[in-house]
N, C-alpha and C. Protein backbone atom coordinates (compact mmCIF):
# COMPACT_ATOMS: atom_id res chain seq x y z
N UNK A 1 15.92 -3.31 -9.82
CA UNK A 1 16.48 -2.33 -8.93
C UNK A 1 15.46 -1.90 -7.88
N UNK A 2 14.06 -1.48 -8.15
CA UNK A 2 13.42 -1.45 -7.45
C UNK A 2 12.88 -2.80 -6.65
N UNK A 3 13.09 -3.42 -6.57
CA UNK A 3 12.87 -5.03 -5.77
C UNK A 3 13.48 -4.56 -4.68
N UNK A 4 15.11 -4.37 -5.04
CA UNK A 4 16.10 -4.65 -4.29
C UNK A 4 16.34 -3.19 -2.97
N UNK A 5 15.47 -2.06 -3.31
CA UNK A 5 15.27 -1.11 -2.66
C UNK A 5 14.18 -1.06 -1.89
N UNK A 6 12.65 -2.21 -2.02
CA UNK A 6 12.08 -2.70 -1.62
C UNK A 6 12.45 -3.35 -0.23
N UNK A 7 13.37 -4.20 -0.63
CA UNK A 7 13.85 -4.83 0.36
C UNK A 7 14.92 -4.60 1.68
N UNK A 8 15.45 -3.40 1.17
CA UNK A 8 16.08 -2.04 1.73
C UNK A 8 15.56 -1.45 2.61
N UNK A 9 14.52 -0.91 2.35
CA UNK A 9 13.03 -0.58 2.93
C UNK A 9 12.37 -1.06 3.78
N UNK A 10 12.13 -2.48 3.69
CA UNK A 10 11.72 -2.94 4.60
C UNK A 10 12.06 -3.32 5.29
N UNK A 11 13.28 -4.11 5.25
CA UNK A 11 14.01 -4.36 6.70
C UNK A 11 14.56 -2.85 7.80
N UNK A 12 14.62 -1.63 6.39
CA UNK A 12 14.82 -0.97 7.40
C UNK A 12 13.64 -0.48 8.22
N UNK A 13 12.52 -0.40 7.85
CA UNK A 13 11.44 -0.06 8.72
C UNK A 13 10.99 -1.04 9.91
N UNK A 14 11.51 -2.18 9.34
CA UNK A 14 11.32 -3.42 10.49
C UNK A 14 12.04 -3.20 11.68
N UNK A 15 13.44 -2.94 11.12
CA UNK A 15 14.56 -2.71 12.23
C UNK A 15 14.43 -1.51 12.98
N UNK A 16 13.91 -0.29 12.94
CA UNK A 16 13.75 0.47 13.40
C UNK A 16 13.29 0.71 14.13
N UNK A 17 12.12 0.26 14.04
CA UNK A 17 10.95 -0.18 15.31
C UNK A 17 11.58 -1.54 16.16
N UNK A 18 11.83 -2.46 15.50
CA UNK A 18 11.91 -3.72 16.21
C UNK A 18 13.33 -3.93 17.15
N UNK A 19 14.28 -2.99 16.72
CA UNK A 19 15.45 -3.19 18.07
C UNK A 19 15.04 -2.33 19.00
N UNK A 20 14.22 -0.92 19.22
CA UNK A 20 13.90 -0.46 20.38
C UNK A 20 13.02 -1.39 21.11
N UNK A 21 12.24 -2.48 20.36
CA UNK A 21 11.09 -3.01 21.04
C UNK A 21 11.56 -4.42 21.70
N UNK A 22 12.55 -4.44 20.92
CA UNK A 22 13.64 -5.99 21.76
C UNK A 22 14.63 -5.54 22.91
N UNK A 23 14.83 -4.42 22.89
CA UNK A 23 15.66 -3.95 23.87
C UNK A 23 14.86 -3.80 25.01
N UNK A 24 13.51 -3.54 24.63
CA UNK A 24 12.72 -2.98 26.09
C UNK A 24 11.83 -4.22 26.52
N UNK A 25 11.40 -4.88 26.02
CA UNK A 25 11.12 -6.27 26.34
C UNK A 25 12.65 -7.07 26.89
N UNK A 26 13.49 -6.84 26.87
CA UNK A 26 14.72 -7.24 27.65
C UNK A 26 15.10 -6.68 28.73
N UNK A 27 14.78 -5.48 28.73
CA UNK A 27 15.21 -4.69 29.58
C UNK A 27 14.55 -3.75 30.45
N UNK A 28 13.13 -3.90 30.12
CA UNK A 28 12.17 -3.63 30.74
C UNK A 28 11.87 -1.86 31.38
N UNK A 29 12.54 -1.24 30.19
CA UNK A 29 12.83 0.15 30.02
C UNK A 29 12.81 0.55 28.36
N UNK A 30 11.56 1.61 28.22
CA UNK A 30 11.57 1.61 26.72
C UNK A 30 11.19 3.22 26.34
N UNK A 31 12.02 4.29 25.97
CA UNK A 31 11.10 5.52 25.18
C UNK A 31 10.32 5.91 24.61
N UNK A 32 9.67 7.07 25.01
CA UNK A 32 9.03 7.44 23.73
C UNK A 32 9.75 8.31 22.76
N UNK A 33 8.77 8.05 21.52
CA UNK A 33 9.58 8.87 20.38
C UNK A 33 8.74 10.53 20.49
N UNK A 34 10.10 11.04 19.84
CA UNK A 34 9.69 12.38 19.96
C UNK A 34 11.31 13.19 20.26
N UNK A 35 10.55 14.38 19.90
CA UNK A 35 11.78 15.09 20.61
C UNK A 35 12.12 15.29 21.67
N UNK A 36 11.61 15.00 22.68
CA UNK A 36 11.61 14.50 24.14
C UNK A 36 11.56 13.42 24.45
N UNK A 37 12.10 12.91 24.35
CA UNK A 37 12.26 11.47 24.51
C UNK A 37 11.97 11.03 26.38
N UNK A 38 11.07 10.02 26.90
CA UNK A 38 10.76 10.04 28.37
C UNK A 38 10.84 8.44 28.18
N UNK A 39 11.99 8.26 29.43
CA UNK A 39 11.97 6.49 30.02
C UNK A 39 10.66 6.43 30.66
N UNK A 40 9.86 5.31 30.23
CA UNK A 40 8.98 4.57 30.91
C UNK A 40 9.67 3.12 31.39
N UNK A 41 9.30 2.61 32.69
CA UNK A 41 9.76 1.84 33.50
C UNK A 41 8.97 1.05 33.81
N UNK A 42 8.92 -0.48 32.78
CA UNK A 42 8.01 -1.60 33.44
C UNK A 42 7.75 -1.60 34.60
N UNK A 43 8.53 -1.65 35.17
CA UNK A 43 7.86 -1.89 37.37
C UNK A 43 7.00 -0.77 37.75
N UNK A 44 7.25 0.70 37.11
CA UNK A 44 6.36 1.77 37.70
C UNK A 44 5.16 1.89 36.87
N UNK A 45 5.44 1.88 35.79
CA UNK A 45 4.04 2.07 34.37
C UNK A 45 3.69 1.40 33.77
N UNK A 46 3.39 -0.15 34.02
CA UNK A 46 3.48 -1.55 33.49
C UNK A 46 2.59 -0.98 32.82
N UNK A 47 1.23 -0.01 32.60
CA UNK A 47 0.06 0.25 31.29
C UNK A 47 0.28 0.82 30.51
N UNK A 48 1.25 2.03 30.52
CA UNK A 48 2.11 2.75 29.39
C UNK A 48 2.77 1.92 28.97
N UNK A 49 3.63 0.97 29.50
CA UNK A 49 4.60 0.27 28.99
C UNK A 49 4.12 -0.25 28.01
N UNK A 50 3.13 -1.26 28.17
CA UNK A 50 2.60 -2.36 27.39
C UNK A 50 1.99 -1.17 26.14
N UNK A 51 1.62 -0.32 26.07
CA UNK A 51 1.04 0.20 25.29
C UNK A 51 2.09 0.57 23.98
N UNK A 52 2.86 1.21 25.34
CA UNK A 52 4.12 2.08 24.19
C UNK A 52 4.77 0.67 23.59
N UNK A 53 4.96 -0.85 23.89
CA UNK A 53 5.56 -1.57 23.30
C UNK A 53 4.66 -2.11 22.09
N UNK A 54 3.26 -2.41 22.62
CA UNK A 54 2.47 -2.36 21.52
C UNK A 54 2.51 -1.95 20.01
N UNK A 55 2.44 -0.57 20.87
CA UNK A 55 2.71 0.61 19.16
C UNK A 55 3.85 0.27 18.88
N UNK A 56 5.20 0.25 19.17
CA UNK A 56 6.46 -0.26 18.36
C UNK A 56 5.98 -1.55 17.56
N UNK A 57 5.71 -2.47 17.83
CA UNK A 57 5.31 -3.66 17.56
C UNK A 57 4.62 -3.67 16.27
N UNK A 58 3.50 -2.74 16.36
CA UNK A 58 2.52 -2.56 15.48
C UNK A 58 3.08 -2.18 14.55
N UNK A 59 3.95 -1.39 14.60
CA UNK A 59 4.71 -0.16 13.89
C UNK A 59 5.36 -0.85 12.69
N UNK A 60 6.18 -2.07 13.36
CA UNK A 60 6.61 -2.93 12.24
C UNK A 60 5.84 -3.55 10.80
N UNK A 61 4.45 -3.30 11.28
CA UNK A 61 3.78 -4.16 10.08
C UNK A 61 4.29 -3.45 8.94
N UNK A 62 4.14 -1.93 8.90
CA UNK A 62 4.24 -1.38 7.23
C UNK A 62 5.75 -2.20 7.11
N UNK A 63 6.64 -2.19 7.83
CA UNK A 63 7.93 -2.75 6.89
C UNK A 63 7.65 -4.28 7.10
N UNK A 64 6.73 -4.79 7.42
CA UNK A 64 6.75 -6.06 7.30
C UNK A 64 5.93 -6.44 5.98
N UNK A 65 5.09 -5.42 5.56
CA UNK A 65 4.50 -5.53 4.67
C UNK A 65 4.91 -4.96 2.69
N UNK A 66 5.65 -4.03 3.25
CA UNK A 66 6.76 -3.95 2.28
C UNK A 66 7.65 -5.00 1.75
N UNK A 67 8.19 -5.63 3.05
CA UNK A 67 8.96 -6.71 2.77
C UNK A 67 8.36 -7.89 1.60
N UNK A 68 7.01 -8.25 2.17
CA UNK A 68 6.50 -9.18 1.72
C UNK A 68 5.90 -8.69 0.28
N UNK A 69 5.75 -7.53 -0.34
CA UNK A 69 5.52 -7.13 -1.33
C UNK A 69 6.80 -7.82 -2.06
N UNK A 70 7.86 -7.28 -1.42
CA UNK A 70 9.25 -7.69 -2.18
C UNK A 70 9.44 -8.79 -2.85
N UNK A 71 8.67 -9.88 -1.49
CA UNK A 71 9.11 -11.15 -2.25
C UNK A 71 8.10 -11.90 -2.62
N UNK A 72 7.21 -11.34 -2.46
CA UNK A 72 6.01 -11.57 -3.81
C UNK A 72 6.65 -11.06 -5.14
N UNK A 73 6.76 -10.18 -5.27
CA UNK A 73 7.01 -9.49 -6.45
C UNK A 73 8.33 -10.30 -7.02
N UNK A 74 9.28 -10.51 -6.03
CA UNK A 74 10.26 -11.85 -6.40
C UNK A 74 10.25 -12.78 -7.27
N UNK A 75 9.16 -13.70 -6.42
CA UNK A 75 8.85 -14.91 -6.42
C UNK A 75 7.81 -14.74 -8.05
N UNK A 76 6.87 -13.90 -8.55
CA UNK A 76 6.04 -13.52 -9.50
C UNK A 76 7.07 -13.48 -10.55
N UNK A 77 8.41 -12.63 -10.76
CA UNK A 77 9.11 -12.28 -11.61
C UNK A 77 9.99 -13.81 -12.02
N UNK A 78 10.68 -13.86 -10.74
CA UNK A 78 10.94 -15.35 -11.30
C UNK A 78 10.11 -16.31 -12.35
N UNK A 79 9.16 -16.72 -11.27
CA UNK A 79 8.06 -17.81 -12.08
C UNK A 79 7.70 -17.06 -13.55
N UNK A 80 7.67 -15.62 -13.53
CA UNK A 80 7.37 -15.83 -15.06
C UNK A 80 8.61 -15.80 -15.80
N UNK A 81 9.80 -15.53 -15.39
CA UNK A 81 10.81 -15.85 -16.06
C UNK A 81 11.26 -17.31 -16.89
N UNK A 82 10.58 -18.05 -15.78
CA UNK A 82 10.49 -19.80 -15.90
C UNK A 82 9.73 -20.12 -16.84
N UNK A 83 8.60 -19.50 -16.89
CA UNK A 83 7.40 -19.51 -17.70
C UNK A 83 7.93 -19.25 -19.14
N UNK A 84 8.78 -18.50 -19.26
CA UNK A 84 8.83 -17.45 -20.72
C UNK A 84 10.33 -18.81 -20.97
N UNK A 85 11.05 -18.99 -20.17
CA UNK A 85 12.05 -20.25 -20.66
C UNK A 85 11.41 -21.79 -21.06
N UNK A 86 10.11 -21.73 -20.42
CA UNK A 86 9.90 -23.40 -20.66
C UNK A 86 9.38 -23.21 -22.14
N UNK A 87 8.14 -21.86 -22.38
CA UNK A 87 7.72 -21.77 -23.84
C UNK A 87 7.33 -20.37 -23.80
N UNK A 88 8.34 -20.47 -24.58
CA UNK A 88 8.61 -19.28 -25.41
C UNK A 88 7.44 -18.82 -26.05
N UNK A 89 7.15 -17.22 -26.22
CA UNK A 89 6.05 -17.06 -27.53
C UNK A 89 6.31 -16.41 -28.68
């Protein structure tokens, strides 16, 4: 159960960050977070921009890294499952 909330987790932290940061690399218009939220505009602030897309970017690692806990932890549970079927103790 906890695997599977793991994996919950991480895509949602991935996604969170990563559709504001695909939208603004598309569209070349991206916010900041906050309770004020302010459009920055590739053509006028191309150094904020890159920055503020940066940090989204970056942002993703913890759920990218969650993720990959997941399926480590997967892939570990399995194999010893395999392990405990080929010989038994």
């Amino acid at each position: 159960m906890v695997i599977i909330a793991a994996y919950i987790a991480g895509l949602f932290l991935i996604l969170r960050e990563g559709v504001p940061w695909l939208k603004a690399r598309a569209s070349g218009v991206i916010y900041t977070r906050g309770h004020r939220r302010h459009k920055v505009l590739r053509a006028e602030e191309p150094e904020r921009f890159a920055a503020l897309a940066a940090n989204r970017f970056r942002a993703m690692g913890v759920g990218a890294l969650v993720l990959a806990l997941a399926v480590g932890w997967t892939v570990w549970s399995v194999f010893g499952a395999a392990l405990q079927a080929v010989a038994p103790l």
